[in-house]
Protein backbone atom coordinates (compact mmCIF):
# COMPACT_ATOMS: atom_id res chain seq x y z
CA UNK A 1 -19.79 26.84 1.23
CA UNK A 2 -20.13 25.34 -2.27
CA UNK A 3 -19.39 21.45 -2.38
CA UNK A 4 -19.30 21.50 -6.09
CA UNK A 5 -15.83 22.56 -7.81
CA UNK A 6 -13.97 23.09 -11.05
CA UNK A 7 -10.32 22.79 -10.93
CA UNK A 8 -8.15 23.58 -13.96
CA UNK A 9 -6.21 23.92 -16.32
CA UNK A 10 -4.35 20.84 -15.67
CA UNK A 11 -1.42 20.79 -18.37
CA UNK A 12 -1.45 16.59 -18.39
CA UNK A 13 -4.29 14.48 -16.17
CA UNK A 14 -3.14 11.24 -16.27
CA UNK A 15 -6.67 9.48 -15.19
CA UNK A 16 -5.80 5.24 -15.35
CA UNK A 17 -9.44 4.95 -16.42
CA UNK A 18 -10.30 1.97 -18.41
CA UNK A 19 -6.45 0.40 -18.45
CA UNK A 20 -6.77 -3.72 -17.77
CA UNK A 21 -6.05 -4.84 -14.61
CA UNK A 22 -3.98 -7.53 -15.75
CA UNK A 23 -0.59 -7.77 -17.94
CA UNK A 24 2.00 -5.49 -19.28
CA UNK A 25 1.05 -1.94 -20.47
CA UNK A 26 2.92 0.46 -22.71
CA UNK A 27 3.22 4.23 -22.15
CA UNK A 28 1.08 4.50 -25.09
CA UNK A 29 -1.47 3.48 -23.23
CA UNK A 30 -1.42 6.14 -20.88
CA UNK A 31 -5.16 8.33 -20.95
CA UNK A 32 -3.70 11.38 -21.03
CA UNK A 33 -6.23 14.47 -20.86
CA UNK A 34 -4.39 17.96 -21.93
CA UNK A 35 -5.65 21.17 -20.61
CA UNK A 36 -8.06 19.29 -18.27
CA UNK A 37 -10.23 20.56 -15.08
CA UNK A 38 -12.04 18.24 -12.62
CA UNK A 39 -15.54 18.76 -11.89
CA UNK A 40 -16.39 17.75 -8.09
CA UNK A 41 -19.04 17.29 -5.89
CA UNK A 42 -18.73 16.85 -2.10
CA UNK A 43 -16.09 13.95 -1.89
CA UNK A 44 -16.62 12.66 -5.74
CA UNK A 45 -15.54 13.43 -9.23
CA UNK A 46 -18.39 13.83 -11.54
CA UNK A 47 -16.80 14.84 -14.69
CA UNK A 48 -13.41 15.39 -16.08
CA UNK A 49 -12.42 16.79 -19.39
CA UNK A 50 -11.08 19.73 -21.20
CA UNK A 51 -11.42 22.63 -19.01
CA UNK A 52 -12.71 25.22 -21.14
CA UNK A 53 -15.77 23.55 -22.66
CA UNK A 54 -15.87 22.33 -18.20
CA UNK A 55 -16.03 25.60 -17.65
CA UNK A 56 -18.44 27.33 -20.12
CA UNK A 57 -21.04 23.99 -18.62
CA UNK A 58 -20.99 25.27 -14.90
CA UNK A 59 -23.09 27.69 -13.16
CA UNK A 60 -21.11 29.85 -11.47
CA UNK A 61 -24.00 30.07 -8.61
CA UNK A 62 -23.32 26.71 -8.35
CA UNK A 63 -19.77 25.60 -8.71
CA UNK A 64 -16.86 27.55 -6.94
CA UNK A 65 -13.83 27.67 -9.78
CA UNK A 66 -10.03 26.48 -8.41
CA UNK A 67 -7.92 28.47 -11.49
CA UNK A 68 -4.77 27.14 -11.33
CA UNK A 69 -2.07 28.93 -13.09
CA UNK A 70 0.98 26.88 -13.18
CA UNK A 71 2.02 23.59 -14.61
CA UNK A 72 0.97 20.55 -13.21
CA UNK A 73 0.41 16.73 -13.82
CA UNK A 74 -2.34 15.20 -12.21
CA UNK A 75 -2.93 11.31 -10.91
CA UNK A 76 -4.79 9.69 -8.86
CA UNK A 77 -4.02 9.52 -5.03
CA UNK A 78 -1.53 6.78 -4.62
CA UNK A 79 -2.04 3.73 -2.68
CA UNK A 80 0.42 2.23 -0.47
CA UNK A 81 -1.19 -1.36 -0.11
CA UNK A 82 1.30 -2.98 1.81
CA UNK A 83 2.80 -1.23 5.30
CA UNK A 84 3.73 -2.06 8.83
CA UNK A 85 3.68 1.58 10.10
CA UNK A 86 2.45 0.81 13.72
CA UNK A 87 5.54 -0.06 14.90
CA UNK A 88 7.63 1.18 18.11
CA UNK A 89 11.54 1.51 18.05
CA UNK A 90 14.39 1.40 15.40
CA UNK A 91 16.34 -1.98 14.17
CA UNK A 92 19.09 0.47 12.91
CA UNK A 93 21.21 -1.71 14.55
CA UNK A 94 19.90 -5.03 12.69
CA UNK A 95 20.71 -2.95 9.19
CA UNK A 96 24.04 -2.25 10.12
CA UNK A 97 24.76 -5.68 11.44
CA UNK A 98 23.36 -7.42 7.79
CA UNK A 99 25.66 -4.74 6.17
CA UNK A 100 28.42 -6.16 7.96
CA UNK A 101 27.84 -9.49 7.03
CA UNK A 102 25.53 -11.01 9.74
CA UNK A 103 22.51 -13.60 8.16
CA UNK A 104 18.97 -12.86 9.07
CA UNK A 105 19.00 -15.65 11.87
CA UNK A 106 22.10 -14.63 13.28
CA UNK A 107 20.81 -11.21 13.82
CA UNK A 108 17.75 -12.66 15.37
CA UNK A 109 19.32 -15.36 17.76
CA UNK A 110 21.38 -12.15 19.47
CA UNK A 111 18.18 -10.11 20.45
CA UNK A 112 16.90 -8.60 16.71
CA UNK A 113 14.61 -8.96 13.97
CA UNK A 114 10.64 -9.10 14.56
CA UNK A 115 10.47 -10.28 18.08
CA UNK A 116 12.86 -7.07 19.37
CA UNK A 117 10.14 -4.73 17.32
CA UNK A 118 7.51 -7.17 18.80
CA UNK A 119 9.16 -6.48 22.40
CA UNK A 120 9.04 -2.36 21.83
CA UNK A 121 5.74 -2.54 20.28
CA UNK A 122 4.69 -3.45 23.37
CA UNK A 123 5.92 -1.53 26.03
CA UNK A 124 3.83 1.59 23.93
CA UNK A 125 0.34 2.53 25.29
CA UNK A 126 -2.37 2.23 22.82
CA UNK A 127 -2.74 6.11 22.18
CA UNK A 128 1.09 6.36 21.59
CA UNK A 129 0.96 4.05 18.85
CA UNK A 130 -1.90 5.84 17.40
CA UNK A 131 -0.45 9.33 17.80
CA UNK A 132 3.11 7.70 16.01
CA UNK A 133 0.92 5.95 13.42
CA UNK A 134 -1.02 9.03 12.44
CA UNK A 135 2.36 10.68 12.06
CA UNK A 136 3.89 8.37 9.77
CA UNK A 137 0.60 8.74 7.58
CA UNK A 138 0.69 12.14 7.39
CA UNK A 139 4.26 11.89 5.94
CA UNK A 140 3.22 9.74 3.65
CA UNK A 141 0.23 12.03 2.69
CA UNK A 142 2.63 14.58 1.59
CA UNK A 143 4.16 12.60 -0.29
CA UNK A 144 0.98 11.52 -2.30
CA UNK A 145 -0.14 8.20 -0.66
CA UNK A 146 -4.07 9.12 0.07
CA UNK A 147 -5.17 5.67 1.06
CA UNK A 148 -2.65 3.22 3.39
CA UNK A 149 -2.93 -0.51 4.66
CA UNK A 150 -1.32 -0.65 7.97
CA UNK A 151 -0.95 -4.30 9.16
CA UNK A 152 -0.66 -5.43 12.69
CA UNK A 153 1.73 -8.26 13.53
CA UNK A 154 3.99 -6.75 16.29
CA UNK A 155 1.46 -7.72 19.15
CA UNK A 156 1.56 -11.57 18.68
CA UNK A 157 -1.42 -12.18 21.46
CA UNK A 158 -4.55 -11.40 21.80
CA UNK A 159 -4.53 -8.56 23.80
CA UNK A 160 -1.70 -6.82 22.18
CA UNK A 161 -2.88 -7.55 18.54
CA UNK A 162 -6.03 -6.07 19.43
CA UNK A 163 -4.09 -2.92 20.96
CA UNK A 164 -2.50 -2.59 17.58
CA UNK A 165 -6.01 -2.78 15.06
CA UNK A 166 -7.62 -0.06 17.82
CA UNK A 167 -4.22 2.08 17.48
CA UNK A 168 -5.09 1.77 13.81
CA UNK A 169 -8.36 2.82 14.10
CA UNK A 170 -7.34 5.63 16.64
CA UNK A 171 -5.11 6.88 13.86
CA UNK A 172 -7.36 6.81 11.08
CA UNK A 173 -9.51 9.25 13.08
CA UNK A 174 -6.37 11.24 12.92
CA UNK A 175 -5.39 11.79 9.83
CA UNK A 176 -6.64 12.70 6.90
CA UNK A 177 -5.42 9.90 4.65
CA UNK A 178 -7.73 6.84 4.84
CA UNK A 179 -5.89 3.90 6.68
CA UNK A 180 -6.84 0.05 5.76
CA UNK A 181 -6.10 -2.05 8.50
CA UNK A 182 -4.83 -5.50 7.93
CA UNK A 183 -4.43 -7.96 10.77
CA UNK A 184 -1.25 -9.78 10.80
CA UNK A 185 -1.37 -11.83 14.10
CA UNK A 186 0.16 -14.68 12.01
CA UNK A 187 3.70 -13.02 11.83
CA UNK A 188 5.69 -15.26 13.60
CA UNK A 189 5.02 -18.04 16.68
CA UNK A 190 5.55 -15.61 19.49
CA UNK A 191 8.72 -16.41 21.66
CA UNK A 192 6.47 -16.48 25.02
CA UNK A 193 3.73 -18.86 23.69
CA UNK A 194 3.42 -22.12 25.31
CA UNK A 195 2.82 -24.65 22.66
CA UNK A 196 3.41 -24.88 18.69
CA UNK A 197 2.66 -23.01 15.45
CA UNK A 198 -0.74 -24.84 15.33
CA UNK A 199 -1.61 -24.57 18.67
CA UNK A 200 -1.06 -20.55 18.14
CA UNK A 201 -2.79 -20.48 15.11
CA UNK A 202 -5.81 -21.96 16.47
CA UNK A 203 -5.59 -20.02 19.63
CA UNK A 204 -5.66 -16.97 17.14
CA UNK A 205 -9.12 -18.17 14.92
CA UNK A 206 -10.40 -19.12 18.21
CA UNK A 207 -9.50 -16.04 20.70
CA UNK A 208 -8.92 -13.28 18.14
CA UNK A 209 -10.37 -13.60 14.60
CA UNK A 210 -14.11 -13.47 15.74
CA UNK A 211 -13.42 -10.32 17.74
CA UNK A 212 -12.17 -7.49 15.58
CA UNK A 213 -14.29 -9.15 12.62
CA UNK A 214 -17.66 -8.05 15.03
CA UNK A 215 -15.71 -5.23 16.07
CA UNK A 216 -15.33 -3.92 13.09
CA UNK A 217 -11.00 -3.87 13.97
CA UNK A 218 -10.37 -5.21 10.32
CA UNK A 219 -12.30 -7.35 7.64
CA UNK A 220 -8.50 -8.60 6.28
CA UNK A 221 -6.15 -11.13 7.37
CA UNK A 222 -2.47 -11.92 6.40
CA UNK A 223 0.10 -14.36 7.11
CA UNK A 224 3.56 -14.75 6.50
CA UNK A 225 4.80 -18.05 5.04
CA UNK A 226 7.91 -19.27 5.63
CA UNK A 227 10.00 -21.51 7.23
CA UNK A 228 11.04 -18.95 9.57
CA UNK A 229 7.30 -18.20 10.44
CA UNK A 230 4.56 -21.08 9.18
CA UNK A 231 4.19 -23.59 6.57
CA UNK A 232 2.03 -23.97 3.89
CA UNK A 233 0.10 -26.68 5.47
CA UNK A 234 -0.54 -24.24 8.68
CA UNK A 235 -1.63 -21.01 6.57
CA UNK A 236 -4.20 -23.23 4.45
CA UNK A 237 -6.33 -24.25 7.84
CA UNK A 238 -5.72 -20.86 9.39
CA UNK A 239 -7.12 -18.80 6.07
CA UNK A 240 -9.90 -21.24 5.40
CA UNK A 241 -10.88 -20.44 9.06
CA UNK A 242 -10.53 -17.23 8.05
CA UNK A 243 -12.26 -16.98 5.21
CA UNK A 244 -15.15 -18.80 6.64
CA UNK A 245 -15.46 -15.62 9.74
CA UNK A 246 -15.64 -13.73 6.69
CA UNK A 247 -12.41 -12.10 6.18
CA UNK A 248 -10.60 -11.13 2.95
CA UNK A 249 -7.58 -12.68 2.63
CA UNK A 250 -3.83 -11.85 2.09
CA UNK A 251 -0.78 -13.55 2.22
CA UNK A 252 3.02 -12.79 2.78
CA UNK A 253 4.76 -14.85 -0.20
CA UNK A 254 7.91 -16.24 -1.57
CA UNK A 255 9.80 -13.75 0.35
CA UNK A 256 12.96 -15.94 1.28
CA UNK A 257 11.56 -19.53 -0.24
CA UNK A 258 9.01 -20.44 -2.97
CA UNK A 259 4.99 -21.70 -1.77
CA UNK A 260 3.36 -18.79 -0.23
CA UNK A 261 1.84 -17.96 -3.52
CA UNK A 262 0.75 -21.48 -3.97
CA UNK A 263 -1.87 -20.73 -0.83
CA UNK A 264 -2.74 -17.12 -2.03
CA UNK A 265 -3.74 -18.57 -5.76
CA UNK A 266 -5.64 -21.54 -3.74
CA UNK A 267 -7.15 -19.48 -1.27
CA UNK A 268 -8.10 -16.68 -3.54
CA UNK A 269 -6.38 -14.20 -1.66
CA UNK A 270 -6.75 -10.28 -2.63
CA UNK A 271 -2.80 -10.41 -3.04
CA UNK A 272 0.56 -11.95 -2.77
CA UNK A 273 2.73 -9.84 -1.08
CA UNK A 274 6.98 -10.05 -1.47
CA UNK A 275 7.56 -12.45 -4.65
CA UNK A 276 11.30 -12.32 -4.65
CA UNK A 277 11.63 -15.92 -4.55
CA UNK A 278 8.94 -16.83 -6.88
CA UNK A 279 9.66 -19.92 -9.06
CA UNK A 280 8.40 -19.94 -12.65
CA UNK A 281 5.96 -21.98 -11.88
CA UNK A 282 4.93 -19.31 -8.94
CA UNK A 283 4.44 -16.76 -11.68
CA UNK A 284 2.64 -18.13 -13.82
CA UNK A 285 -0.26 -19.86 -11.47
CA UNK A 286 -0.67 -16.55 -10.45
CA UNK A 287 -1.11 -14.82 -13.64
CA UNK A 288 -3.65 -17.37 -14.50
CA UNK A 289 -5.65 -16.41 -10.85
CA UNK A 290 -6.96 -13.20 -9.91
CA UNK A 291 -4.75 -12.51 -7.41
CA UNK A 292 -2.71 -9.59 -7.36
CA UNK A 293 0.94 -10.12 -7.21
CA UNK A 294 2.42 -7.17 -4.82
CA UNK A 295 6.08 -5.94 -5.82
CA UNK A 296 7.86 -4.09 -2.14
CA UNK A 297 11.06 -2.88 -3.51
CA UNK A 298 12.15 -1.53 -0.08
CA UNK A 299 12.28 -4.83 1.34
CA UNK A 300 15.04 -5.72 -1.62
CA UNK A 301 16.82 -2.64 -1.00
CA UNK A 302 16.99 -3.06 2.83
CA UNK A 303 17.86 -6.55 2.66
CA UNK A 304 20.30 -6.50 -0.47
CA UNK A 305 17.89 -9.14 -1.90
CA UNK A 306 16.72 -9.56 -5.55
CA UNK A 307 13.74 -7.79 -6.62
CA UNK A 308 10.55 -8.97 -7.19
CA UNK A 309 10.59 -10.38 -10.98
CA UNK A 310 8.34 -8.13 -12.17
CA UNK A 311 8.95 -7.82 -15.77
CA UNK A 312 8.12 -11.31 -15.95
CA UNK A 313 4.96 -11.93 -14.36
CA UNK A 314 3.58 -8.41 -16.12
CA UNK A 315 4.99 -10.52 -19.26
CA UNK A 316 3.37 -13.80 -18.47
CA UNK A 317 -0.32 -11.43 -18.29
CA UNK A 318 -0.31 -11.03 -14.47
CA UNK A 319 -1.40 -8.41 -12.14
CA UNK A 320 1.11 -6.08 -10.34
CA UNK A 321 1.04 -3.70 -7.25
CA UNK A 322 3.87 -2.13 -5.71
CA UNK A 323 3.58 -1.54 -2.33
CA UNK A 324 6.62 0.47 0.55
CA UNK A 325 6.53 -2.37 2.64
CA UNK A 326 7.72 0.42 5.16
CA UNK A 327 8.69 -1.21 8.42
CA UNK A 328 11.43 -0.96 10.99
CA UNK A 329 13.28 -4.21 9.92
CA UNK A 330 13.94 -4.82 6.18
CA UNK A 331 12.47 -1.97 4.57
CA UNK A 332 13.08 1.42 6.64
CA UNK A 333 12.72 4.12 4.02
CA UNK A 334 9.04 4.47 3.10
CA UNK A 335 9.06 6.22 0.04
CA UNK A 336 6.98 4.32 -2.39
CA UNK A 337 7.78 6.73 -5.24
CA UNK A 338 11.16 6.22 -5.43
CA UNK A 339 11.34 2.66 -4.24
CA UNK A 340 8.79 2.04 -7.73
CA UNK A 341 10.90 4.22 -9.54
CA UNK A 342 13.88 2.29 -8.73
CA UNK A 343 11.91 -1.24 -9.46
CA UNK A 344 10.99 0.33 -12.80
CA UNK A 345 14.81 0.91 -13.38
CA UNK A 346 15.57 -2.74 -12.92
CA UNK A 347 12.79 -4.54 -14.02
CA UNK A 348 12.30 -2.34 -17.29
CA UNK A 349 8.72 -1.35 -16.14
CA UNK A 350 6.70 1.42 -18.47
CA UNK A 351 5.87 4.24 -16.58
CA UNK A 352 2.20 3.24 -17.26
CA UNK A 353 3.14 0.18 -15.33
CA UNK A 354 4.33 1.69 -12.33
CA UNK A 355 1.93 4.31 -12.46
CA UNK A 356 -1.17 1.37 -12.62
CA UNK A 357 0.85 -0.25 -9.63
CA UNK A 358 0.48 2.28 -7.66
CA UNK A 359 -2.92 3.22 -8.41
CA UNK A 360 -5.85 1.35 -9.66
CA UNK A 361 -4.02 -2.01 -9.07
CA UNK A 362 -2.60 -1.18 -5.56
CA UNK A 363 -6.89 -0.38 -4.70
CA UNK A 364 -7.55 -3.68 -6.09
CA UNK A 365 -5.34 -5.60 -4.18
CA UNK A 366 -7.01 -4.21 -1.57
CA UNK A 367 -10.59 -4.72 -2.45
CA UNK A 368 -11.46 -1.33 -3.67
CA UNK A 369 -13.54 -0.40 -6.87
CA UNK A 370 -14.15 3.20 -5.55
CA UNK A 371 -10.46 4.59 -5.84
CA UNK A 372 -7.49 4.69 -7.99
CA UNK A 373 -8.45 6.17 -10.96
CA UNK A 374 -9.60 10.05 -11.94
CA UNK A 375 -13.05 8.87 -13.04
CA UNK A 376 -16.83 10.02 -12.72
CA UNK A 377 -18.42 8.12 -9.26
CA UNK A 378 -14.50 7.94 -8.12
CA UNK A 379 -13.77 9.33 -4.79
CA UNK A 380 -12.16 12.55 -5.29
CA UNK A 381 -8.21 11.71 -4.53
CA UNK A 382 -5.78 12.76 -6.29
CA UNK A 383 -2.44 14.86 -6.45
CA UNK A 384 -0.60 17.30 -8.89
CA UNK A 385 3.03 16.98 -9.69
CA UNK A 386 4.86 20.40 -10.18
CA UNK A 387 5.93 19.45 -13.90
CA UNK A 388 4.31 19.75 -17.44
CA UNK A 389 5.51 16.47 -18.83
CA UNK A 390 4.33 13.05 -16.87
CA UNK A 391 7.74 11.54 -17.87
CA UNK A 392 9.38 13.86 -15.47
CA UNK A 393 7.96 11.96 -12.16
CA UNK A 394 9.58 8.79 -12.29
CA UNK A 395 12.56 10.48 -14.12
CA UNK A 396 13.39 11.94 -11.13
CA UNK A 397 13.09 9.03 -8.63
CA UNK A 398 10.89 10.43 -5.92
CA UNK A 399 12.78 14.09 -5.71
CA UNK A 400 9.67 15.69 -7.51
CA UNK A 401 6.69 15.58 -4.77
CA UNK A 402 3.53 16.69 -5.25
CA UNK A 403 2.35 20.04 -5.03
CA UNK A 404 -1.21 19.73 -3.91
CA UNK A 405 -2.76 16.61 -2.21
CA UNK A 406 -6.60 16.62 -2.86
CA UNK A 407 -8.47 13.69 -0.41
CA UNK A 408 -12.14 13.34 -0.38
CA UNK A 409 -12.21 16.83 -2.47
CA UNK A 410 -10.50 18.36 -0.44
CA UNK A 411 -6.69 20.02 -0.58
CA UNK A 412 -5.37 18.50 2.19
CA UNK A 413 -1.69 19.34 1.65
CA UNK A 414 -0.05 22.49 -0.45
CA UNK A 415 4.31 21.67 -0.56
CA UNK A 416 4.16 25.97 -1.15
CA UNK A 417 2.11 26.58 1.94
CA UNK A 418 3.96 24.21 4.05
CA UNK A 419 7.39 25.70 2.75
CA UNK A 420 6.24 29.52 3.93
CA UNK A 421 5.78 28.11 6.96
């Protein structure tokens, strides 16, 4: 079979080549490429362009054409850069009891939050959290996201935490989508440890860290700062630890209180994940850094909490992601695409915005150069949107999915195949 291929016309490709990482971005922007085919070989693009002059190039001996002959929008795979999707059980009952008026600690004291997830989590085998991660990927392959981080955090020893980074791994081998895993053994001090949040952070750079980095489990950690979980003061010795194994760094941020993103600009961290509570001050060390501020909508929606301010650290010449955030707690629903489009709606994003956030920004919060954009040397991931006008995707709030899912070069999904079924 050929591994080179021309697939066109595409009425709009929307390729987020050679945007800036950093600050706001208006529609106008927006590389838009009318009339466009993709020219791939194996796994990569090599060319993009207008598809006639494409296809008057190729040999035909050579290059196997994909006519398409319907409307479509194309962009590049999405990139869901922030999930907890190995997870066992359902806190329905902890979103009904906040919706009834309950606090966060409240909910917790009487048997919820992390620690009952942390509990089920548990209980699973290693292959049935594999086989229930792989599922939730492939959901959220349909649905466009090619390339997923999927942290631990529900294991909370060593044993179990590595249980969860090999369930990972298990599951990347069974789906197609490409899953980044992110080790989150800093969630919270486990109820059943014997001894402080030091004494289990250092049991964790001592025990775990060096393991899955020569394992090859995950080259990322996080940790979630808070006074619910661990202070500033803790995080900075744990990621400098870290760091030094040789681990790229993340952090969970000024979700409930302001700091976290303090230790993310100092530590050079990838990202800084949550943001709702970020002072002024917050925002603007971190559009001064590198470091990628990460926007999870569904965590506002699930928790009835402000959004991240967006608008403002775009403004101030920042860097923003946006990232599901799916997990069985505070953000449930999983659907990055509407969850941005409903950020976009209250923080007055551009579509070009979004569209970067959930693209070539979301890969560079996660350390990736290769993916993200529709580019020559790119990895070939990318989807089509059953619409002529690129407007039409956000207008629409996630109800328009795509109608092909290309990974690697490949068409992994097709909504019209799937719907004969």
């Amino acid at each position: 079979m050929k591994d080179k291929k021309l697939i066109g016309p595409i009425t709009q490709l929307l390729s987020m080549d050679q945007l800036p990482m950093k600050g706001a971005l208006k529609d106008s922007q927006l590389p838009i490429h009318k009339h466009a085919g993709i020219l791939l070989d194996g796994d990569k693009i090599v060319e993009i362009g207008d598809f006639e002059i494409l296809r008057k190039k190729i040999d035909l001996q050579e290059v196997r054409r994909i006519d398409l002959s319907e409307n479509y929008v194309a962009l590049p795979g999405m990139i869901d850069c922030h999930t907890h999707i190995c997870f066992a059980g359902s806190r329905a009952k902890d979103f009904a009891l906040r919706n009834s008026g309950k606090s966060y600690l409240e909910i917790a004291e009487s048997g919820g939050g992390i620690w009952d997830t942390v509990t089920q989590t548990r209980k699973m085998t290693g292959s049935e959290l594999a086989k229930i991660t792989a599922s939730r990927a492939d959901q959220l392959l349909e649905n466009g996201i090619t390339t997923i981080e999927v942290k631990s955090g529900y294991g909370l020893s060593v044993l179990e935490e590595i249980k969860m980074l090999t369930s990972i791994h298990q599951a990347n081998r069974k789906t197609k989508a490409d899953l980044i895993s992110t080790c989150l053994a800093a969630h919270l001090l486990p109820k059943d440890f014997e001894g402080d949040e030091t004494a289990y952070l250092d049991w964790m750079v001592q025990k775990l860290l060096p393991i899955i980095y020569k394992e090859g489990l995950s080259k990322r950690v996080d940790i979630f700062i808070e006074k619910s979980a661990f202070s500033k003061e803790q995080a900075l010795v744990y990621l400098k630890k870290a760091k030094e194994i040789g681990f790229q760094i993340t952090v969970h941020a000024d979700q409930f209180t302001s700091g976290g993103s303090e230790v993310a600009v100092k530590m050079q961290a990838l990202s800084a994940d949550h943001l709702e509570a970020s002072s002024e001050e917050d925002l603007k060390r971190l559009a001064n850094s590198d470091t990628i501020g990460v926007a999870l909508p569904g965590a506002s929606i699930g928790l009835g909490c402000p959004f991240t301010p967006a608008r403002k650290l775009l403004d101030m010449g920042g860097s923003l992601a946006i990232a599901s955030d799916w997990n069985p707690g505070s953000a449930p629903m999983g659907d990055l695409l509407t969850q941005a489009s409903i950020l976009a709606t209250f923080e007055k994003l551009s579509t070009a915005e979004v569209f970067a956030g959930i693209t070539f920004r979301a890969a560079a919060a996660l350390g990736l150069t290769n993916k993200g954009t529709i580019a020559a040397g790119q990895f070939a991931d990318f989807i089509l949107f059953p619409t002529s006008d690129y407007q039409e995707i956000l207008y629409h709030q996630g109800n328009i999915k795509p109608a092909q899912v290309w990974k690697s070069g490949l068409k992994v999904f097709d909504r019209k195949k799937k719907m004969k079924s």
